[in-house]
N, C-alpha and C. Protein backbone atom coordinates (compact mmCIF):
# COMPACT_ATOMS: atom_id res chain seq x y z
N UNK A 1 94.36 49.55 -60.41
CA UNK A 1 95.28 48.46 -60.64
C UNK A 1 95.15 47.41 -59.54
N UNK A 2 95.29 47.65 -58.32
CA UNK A 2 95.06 46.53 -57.05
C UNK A 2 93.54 46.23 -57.23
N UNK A 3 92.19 46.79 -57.53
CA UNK A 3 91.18 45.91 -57.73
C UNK A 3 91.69 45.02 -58.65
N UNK A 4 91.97 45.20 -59.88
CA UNK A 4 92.64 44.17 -60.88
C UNK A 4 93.16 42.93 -60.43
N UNK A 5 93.93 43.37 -59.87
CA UNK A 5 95.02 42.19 -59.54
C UNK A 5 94.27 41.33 -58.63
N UNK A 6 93.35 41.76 -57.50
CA UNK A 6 93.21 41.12 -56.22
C UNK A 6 91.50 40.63 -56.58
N UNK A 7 90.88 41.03 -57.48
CA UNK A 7 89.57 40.53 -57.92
C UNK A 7 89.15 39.15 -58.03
N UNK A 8 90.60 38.26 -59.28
CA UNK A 8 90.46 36.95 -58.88
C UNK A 8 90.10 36.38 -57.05
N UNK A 9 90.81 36.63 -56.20
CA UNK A 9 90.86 36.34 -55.08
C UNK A 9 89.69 36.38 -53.87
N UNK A 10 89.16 37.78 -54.73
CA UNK A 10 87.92 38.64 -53.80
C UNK A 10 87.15 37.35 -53.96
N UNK A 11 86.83 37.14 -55.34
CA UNK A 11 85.73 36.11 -55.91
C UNK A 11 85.77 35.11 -55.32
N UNK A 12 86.92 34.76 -55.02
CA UNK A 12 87.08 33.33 -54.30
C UNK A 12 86.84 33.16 -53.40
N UNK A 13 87.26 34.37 -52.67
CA UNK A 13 86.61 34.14 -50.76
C UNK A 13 85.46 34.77 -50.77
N UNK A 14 84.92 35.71 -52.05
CA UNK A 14 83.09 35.94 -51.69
C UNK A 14 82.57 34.15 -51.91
N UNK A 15 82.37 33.52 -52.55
CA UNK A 15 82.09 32.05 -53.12
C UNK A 15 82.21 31.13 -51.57
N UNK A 16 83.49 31.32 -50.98
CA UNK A 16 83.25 30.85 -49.81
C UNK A 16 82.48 31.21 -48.44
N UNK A 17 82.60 32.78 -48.89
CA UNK A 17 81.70 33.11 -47.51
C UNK A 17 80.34 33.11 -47.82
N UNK A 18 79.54 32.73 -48.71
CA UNK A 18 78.57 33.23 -48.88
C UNK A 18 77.59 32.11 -49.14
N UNK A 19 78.25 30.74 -49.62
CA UNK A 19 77.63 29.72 -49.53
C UNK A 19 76.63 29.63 -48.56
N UNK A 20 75.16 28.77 -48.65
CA UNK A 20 74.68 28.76 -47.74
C UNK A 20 75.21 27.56 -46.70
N UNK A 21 74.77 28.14 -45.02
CA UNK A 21 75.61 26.58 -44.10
C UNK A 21 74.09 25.98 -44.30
N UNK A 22 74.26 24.78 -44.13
CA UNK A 22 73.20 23.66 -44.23
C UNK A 22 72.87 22.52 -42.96
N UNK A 23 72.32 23.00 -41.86
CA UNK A 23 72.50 21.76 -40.71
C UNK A 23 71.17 21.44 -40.61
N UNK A 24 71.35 20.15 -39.55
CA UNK A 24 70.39 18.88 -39.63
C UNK A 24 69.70 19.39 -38.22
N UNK A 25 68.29 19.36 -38.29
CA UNK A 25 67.76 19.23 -37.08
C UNK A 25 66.89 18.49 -36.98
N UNK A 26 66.14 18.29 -35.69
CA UNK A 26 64.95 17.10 -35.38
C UNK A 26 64.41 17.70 -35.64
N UNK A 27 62.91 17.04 -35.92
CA UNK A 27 61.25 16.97 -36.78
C UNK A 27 60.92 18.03 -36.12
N UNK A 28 60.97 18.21 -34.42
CA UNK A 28 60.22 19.04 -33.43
C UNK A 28 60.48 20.20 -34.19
N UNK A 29 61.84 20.82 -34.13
CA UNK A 29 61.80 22.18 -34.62
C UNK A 29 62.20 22.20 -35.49
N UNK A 30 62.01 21.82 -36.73
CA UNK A 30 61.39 21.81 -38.31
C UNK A 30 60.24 21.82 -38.27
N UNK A 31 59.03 20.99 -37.62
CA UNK A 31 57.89 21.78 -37.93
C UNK A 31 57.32 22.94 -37.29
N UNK A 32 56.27 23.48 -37.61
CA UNK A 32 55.28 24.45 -37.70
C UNK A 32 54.06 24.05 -36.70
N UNK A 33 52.81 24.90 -36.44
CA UNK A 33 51.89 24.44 -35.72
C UNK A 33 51.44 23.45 -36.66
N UNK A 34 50.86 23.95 -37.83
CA UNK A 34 50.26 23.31 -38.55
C UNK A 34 50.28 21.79 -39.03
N UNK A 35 52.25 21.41 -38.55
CA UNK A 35 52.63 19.90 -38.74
C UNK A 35 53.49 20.16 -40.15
N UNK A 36 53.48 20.71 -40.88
CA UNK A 36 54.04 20.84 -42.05
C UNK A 36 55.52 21.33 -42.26
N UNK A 37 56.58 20.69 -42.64
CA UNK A 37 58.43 21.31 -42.66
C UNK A 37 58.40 22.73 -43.63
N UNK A 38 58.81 23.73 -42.83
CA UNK A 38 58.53 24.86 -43.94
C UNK A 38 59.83 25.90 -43.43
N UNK A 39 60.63 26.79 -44.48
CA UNK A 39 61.76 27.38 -44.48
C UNK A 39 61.76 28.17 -43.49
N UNK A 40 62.22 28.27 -42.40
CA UNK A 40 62.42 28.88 -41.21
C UNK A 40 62.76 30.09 -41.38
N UNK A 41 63.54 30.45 -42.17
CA UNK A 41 63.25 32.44 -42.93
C UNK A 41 62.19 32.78 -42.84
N UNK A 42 61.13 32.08 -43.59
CA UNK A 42 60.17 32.31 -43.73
C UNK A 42 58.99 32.31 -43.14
N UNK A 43 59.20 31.90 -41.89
CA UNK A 43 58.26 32.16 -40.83
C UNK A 43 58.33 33.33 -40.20
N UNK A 44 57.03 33.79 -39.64
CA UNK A 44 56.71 35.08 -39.06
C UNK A 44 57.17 35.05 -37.61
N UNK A 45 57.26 36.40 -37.27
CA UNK A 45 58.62 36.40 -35.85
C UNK A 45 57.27 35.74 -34.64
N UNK A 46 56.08 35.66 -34.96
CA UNK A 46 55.13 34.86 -34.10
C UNK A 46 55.53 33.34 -33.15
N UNK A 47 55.81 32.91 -35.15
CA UNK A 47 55.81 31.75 -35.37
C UNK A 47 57.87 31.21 -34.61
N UNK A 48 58.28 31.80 -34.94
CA UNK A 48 59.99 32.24 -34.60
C UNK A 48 59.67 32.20 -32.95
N UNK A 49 59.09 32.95 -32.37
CA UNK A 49 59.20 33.62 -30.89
C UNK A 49 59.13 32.19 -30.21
N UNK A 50 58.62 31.16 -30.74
CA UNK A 50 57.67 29.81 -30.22
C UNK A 50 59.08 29.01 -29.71
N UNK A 51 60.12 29.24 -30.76
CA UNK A 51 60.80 28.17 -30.36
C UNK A 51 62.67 28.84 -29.42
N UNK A 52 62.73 27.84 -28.80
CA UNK A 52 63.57 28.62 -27.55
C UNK A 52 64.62 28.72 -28.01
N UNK A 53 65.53 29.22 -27.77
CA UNK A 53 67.01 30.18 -28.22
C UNK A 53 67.65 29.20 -28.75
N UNK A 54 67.69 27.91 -27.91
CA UNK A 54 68.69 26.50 -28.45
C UNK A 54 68.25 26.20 -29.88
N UNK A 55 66.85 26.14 -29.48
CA UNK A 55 66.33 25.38 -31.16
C UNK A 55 66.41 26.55 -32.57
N UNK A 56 66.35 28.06 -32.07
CA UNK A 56 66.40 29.03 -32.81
C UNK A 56 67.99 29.02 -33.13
N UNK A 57 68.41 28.69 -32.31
CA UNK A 57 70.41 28.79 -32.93
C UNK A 57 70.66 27.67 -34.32
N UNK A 58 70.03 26.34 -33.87
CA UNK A 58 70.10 25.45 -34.76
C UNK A 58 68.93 25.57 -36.07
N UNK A 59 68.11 26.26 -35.86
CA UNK A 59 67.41 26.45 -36.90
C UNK A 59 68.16 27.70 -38.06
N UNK A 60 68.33 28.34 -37.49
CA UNK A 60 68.71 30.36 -38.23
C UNK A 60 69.34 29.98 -39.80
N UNK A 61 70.10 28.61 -40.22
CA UNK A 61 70.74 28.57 -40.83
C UNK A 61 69.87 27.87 -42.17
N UNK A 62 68.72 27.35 -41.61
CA UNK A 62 67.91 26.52 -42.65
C UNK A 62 67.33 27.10 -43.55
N UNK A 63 67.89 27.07 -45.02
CA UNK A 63 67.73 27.20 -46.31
C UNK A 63 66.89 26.10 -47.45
N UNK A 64 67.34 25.13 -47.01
CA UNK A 64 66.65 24.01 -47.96
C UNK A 64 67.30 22.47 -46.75
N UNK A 65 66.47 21.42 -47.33
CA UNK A 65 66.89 20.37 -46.89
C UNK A 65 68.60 20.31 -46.82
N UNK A 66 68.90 19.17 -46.23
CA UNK A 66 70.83 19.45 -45.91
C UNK A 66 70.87 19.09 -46.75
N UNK A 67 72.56 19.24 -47.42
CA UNK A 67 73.36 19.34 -49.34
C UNK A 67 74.61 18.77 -48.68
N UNK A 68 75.34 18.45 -50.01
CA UNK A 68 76.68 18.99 -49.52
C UNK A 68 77.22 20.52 -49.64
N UNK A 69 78.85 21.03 -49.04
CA UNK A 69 78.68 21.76 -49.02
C UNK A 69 79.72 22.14 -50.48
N UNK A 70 79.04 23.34 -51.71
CA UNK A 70 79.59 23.28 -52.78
C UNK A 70 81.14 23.17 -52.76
N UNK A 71 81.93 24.69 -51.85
CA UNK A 71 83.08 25.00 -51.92
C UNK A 71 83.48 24.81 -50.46
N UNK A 72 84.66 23.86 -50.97
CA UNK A 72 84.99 23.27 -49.48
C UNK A 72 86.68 24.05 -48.89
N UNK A 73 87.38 24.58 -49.87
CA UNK A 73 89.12 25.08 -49.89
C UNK A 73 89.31 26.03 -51.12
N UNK A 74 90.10 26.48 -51.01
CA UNK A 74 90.09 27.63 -51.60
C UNK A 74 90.71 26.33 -53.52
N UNK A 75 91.40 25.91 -53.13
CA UNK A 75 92.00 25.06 -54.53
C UNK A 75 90.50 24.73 -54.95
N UNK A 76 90.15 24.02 -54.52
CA UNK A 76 88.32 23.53 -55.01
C UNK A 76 87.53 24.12 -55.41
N UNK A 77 87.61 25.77 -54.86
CA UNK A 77 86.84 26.78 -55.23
C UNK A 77 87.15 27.01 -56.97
N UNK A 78 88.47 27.19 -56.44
CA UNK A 78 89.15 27.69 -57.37
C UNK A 78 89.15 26.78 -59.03
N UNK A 79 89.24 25.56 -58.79
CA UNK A 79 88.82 24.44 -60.02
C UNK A 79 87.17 25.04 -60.19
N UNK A 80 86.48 24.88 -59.20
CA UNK A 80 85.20 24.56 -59.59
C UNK A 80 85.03 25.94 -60.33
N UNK A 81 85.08 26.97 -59.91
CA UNK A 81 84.91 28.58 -60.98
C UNK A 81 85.35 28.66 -61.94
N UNK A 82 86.62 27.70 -62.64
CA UNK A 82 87.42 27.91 -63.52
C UNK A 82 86.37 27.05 -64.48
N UNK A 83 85.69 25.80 -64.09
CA UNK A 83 85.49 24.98 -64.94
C UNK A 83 83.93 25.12 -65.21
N UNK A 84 83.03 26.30 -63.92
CA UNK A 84 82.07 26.13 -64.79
C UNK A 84 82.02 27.95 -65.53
N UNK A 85 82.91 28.65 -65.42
CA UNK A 85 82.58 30.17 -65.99
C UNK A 85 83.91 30.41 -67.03
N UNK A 86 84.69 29.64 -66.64
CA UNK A 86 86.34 29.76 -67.65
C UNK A 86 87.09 30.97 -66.49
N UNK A 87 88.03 31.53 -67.39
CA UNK A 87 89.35 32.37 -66.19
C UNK A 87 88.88 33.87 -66.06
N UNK A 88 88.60 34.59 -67.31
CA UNK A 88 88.20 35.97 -67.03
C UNK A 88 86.68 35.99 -66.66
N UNK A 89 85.75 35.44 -67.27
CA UNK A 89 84.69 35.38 -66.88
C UNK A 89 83.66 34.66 -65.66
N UNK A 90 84.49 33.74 -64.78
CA UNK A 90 84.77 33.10 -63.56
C UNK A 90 85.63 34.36 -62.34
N UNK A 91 86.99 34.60 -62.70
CA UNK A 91 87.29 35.03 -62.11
C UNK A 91 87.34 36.39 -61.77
N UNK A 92 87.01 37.53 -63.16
CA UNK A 92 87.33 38.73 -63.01
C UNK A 92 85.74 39.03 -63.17
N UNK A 93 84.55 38.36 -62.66
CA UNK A 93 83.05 38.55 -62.56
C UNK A 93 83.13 39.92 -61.73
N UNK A 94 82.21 40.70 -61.77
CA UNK A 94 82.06 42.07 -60.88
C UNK A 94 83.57 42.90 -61.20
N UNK A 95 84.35 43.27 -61.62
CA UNK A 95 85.44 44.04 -61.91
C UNK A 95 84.96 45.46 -61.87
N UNK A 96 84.24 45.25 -62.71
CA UNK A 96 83.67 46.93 -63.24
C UNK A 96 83.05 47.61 -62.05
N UNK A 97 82.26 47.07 -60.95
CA UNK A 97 81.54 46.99 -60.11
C UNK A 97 82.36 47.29 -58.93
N UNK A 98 83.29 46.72 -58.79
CA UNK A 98 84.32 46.71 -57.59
C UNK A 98 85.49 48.12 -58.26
N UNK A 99 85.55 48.46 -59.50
CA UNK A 99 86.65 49.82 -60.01
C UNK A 99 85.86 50.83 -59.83
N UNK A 100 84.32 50.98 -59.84
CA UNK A 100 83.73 51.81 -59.76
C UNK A 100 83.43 51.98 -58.12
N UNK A 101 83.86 51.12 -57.41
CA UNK A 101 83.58 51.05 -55.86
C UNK A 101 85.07 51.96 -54.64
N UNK A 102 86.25 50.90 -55.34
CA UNK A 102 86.99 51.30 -55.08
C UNK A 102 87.65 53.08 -55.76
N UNK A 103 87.80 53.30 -57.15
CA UNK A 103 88.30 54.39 -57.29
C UNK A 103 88.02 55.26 -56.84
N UNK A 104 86.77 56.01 -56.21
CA UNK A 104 86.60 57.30 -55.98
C UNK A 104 87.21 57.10 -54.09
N UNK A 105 87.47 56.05 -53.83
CA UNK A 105 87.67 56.08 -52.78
C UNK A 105 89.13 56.33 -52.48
N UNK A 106 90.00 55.43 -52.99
CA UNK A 106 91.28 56.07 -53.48
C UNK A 106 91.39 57.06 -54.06
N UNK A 107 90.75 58.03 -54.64
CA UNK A 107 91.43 59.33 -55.49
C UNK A 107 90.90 60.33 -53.61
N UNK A 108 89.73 59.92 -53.23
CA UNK A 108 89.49 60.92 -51.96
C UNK A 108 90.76 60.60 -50.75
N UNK A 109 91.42 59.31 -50.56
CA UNK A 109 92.38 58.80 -49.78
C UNK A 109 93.73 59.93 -49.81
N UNK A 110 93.86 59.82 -51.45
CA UNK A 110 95.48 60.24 -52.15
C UNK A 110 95.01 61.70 -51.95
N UNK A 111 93.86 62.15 -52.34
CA UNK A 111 93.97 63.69 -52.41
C UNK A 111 93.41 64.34 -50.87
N UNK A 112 93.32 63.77 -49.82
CA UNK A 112 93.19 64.57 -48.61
C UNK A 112 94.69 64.14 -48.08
N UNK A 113 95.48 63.28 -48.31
CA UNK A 113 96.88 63.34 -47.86
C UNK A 113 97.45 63.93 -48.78
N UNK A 114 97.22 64.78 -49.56
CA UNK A 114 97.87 65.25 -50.69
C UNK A 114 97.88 66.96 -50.11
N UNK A 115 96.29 67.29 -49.93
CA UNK A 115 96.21 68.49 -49.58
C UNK A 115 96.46 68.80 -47.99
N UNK A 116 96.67 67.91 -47.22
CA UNK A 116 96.85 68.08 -45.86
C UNK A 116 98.43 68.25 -45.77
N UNK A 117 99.46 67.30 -46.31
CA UNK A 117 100.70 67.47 -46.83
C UNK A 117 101.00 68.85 -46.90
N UNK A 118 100.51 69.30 -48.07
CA UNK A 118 100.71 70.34 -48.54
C UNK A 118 100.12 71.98 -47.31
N UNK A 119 99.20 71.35 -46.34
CA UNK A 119 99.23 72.46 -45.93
C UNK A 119 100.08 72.25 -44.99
N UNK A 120 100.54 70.94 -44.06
CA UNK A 120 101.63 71.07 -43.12
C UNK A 120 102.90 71.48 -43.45
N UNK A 121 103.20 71.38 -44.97
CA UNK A 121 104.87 71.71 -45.18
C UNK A 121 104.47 73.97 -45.31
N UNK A 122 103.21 74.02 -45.54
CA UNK A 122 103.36 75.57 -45.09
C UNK A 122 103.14 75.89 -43.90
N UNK A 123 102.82 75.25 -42.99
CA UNK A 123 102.51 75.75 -41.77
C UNK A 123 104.14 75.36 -41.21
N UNK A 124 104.77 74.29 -41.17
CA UNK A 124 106.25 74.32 -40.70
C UNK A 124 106.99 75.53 -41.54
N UNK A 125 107.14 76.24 -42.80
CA UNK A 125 108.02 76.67 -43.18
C UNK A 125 108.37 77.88 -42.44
């Protein structure tokens, strides 16, 4: 029942955390030896080792050229999911996924305070 209820919500703050961040850097460390702008993931830890901690902090985040950023507040999020997936299928996405995640975890929660209960009220009697 609480995955239920709290699923809309999950969705909303997965959508925000997960966006990619998008920042701007100079030519120097955007390129490569070769001279060419290429996805900084995707360079080999060779190619990575080259550039110094400052320029590696400002690089780590580069995904694609800079965007805006999709989801900016949770209300915005919240329009924008509604309007491109509709309400159950926007909001209650992964349900099944998250009941099958959460339940066995709650039934192991309820039933070791269940059986621990039960052995402290025999050990006091």
């Amino acid at each position: 029942m609480a995955a239920t209820i709290t699923c809309p919500l999950d969705n909303i703050k997965t959508k925000l955390q997960t966006q990619s961040e998008i920042c701007e850097v100079n030519e120097k460390v955007y390129k490569t030896n070769n001279n060419t702008k290429t996805d900084f993931k995707k360079m080999d830890s060779l190619k990575v080792a080259q550039f110094t901690k400052v320029e590696f902090q400002a690089c780590k985040n580069i995904v694609e050229p800079p965007r805006r950023i999709k989801y900016t507040n949770i209300f915005s999020t919240i329009n924008q999911i509604y309007n491109e997936n509709g309400f159950f299928k926007g909001f209650y996405k992964g349900l099944t996924a998250r009941i099958l995640c959460v339940a066995p975890s709650v039934a192991i929660s309820w039933g070791s305070y269940e059986f621990i209960k039960a052995a402290l009220t025999k050990v006091m009697k």
